[in-house]
N, C-alpha and C. Protein backbone atom coordinates (compact mmCIF):
# COMPACT_ATOMS: atom_id res chain seq x y z
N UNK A 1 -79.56 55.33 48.06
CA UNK A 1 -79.81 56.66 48.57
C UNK A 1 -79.52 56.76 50.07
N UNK A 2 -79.74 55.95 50.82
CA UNK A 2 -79.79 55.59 52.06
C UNK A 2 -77.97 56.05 52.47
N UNK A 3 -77.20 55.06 51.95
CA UNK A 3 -75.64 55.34 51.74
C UNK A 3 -75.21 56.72 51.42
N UNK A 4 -75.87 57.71 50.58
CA UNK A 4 -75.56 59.43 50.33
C UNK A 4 -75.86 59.73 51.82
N UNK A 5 -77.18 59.53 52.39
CA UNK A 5 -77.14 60.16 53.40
C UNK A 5 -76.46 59.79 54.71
N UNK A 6 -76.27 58.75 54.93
CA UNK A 6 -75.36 58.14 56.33
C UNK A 6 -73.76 59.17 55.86
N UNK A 7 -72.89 59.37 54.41
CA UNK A 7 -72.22 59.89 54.81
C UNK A 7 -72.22 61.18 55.00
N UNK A 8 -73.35 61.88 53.81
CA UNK A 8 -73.77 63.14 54.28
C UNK A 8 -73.49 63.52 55.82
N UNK A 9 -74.34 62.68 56.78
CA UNK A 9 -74.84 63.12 57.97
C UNK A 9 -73.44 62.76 58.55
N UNK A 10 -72.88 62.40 58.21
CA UNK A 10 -71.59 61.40 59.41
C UNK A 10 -70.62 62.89 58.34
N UNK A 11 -70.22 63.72 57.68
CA UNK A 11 -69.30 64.49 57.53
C UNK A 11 -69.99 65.65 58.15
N UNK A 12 -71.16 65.89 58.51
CA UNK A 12 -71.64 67.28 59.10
C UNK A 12 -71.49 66.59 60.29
N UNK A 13 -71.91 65.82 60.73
CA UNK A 13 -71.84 65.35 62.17
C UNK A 13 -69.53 66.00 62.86
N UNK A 14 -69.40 65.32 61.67
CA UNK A 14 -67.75 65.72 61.78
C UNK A 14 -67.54 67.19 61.73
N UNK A 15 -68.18 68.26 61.05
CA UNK A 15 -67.68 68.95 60.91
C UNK A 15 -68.02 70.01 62.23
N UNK A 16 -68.92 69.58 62.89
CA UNK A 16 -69.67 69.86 64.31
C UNK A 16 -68.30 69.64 65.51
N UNK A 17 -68.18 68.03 65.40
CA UNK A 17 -66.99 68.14 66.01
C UNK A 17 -66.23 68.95 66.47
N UNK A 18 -65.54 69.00 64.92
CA UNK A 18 -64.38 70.04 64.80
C UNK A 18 -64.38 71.43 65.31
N UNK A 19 -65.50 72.07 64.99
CA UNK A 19 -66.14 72.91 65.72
C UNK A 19 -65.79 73.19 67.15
N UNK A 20 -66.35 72.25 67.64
CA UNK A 20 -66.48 71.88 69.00
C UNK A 20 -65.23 71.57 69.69
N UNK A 21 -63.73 70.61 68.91
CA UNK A 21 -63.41 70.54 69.81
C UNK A 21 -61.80 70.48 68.83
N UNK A 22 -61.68 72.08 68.06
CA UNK A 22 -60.96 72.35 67.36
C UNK A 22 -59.30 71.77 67.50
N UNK A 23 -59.04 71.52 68.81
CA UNK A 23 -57.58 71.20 69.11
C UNK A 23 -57.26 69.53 68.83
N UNK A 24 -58.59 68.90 68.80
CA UNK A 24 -58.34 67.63 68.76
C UNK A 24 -59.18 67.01 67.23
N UNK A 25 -59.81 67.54 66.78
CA UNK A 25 -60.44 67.03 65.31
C UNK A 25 -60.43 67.81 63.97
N UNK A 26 -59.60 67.56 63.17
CA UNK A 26 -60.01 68.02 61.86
C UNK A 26 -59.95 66.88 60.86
N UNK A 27 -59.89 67.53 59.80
CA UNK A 27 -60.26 67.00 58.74
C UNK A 27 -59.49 65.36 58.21
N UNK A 28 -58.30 65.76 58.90
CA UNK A 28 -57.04 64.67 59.15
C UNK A 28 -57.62 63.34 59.86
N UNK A 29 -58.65 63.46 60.83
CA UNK A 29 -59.38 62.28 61.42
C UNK A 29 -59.96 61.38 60.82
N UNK A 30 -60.80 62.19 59.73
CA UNK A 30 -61.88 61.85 58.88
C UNK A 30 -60.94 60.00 58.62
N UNK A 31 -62.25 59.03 59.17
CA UNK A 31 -62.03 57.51 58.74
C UNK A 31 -60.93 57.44 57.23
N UNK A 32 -59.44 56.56 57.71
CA UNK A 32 -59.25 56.70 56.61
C UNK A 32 -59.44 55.21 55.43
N UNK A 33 -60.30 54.79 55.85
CA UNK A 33 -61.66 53.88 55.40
C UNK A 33 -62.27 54.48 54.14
N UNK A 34 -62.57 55.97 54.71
CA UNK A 34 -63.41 56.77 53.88
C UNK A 34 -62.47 57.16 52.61
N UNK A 35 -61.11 57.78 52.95
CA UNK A 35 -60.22 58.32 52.57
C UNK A 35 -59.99 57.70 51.27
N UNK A 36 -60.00 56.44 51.73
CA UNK A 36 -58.80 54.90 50.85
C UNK A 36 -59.93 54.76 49.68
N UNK A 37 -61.04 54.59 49.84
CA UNK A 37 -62.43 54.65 48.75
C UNK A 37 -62.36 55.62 47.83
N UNK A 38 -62.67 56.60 48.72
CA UNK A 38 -63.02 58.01 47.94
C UNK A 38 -62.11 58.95 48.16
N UNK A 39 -60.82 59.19 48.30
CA UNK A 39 -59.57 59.65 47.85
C UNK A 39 -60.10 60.70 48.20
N UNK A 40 -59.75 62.11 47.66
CA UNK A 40 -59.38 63.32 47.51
C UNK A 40 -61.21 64.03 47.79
N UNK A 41 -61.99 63.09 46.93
CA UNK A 41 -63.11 63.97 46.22
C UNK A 41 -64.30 63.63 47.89
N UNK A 42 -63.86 62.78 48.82
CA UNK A 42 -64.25 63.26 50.17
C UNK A 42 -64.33 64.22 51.35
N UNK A 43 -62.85 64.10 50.94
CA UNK A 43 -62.23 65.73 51.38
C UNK A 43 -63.10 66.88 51.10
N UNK A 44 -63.21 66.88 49.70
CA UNK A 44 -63.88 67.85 48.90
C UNK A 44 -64.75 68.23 49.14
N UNK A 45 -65.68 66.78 49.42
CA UNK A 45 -67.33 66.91 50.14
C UNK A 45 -67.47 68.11 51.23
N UNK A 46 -66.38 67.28 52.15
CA UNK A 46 -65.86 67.49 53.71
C UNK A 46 -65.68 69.04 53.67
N UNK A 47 -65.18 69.68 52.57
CA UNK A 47 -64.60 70.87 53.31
C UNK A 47 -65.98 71.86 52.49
N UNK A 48 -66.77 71.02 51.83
CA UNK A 48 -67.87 71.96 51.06
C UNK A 48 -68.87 72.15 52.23
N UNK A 49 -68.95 71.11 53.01
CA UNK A 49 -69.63 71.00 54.22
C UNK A 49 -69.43 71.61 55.17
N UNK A 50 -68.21 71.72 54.80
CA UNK A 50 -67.59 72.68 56.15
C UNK A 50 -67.84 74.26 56.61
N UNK A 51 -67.86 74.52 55.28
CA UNK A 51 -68.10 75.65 54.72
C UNK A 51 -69.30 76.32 54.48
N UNK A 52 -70.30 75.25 54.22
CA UNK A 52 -71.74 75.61 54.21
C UNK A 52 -72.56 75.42 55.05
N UNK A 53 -72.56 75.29 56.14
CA UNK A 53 -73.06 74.90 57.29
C UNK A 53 -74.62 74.90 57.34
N UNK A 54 -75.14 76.42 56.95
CA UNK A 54 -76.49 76.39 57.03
C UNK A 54 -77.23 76.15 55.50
N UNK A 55 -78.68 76.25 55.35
CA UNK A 55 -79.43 75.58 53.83
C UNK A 55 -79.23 76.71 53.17
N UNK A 56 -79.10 78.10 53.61
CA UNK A 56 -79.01 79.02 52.86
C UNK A 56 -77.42 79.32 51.93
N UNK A 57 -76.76 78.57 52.96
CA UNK A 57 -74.91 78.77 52.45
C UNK A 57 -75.94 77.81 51.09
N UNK A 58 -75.89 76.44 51.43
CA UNK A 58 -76.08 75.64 50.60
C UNK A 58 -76.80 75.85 49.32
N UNK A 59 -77.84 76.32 49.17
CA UNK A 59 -79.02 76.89 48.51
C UNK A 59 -78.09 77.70 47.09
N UNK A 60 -77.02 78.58 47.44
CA UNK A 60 -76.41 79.73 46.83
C UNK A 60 -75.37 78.77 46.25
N UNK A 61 -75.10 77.76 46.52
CA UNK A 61 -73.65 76.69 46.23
C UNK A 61 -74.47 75.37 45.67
N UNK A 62 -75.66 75.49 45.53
CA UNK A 62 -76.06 74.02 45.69
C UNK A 62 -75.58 73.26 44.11
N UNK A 63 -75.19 73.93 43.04
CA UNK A 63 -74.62 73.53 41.72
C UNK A 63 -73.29 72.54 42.25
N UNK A 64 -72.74 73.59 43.20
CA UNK A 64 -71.35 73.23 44.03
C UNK A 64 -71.50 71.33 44.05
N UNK A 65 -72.32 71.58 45.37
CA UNK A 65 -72.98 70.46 45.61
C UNK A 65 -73.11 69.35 45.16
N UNK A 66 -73.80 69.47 44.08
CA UNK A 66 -74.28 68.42 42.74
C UNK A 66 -73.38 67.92 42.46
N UNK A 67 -72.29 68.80 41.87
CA UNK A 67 -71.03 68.24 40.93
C UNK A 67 -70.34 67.48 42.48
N UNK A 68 -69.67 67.72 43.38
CA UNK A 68 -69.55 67.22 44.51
C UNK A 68 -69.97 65.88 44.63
N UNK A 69 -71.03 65.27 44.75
CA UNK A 69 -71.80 64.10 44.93
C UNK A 69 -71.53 63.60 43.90
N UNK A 70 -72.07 63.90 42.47
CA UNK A 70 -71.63 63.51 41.18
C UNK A 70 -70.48 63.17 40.85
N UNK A 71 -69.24 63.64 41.25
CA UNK A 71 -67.85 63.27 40.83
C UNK A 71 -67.51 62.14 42.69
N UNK A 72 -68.22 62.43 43.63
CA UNK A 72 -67.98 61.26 44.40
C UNK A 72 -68.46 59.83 44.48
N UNK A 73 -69.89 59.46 44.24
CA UNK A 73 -70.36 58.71 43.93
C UNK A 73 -70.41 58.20 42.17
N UNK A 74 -69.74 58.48 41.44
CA UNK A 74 -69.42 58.00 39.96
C UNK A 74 -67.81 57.94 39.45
């Protein structure tokens, strides 16, 4: 469980970044460590995250979510 959340927090932490410092970080940065593991369905995470920023985005998507984690971690 510990491992869901370090990357949880480390793709919002990223997506803050990007935010922040749009000319130099997107999604293209993302460790490709992470990439080489979990292929495509990181991305996926990444851009669900991206997208949902606050608990309420999340809350309305959270099925989203599930399947998300579920098809990344299995």
């Amino acid at each position: 469980m510990l491992f869901v959340y370090t990357i949880m927090q480390f793709l919002g932490r990223f997506s803050i970044w990007q935010d922040l410092f749009p000319d130099a970080i997107s999604e293209k940065q993302i460790p490709k460590e992470l990439v080489h593991v979990f292929g495509e369905r990181i991305l996926n995470l990444y851009r669900f995250l991206y997208l949902n920023k606050t608990f309420d985005d999340i809350k309305f998507n959270f099925s989203d979510l599930d399947i998300l984690l579920d098809n990344l971690f299995n």
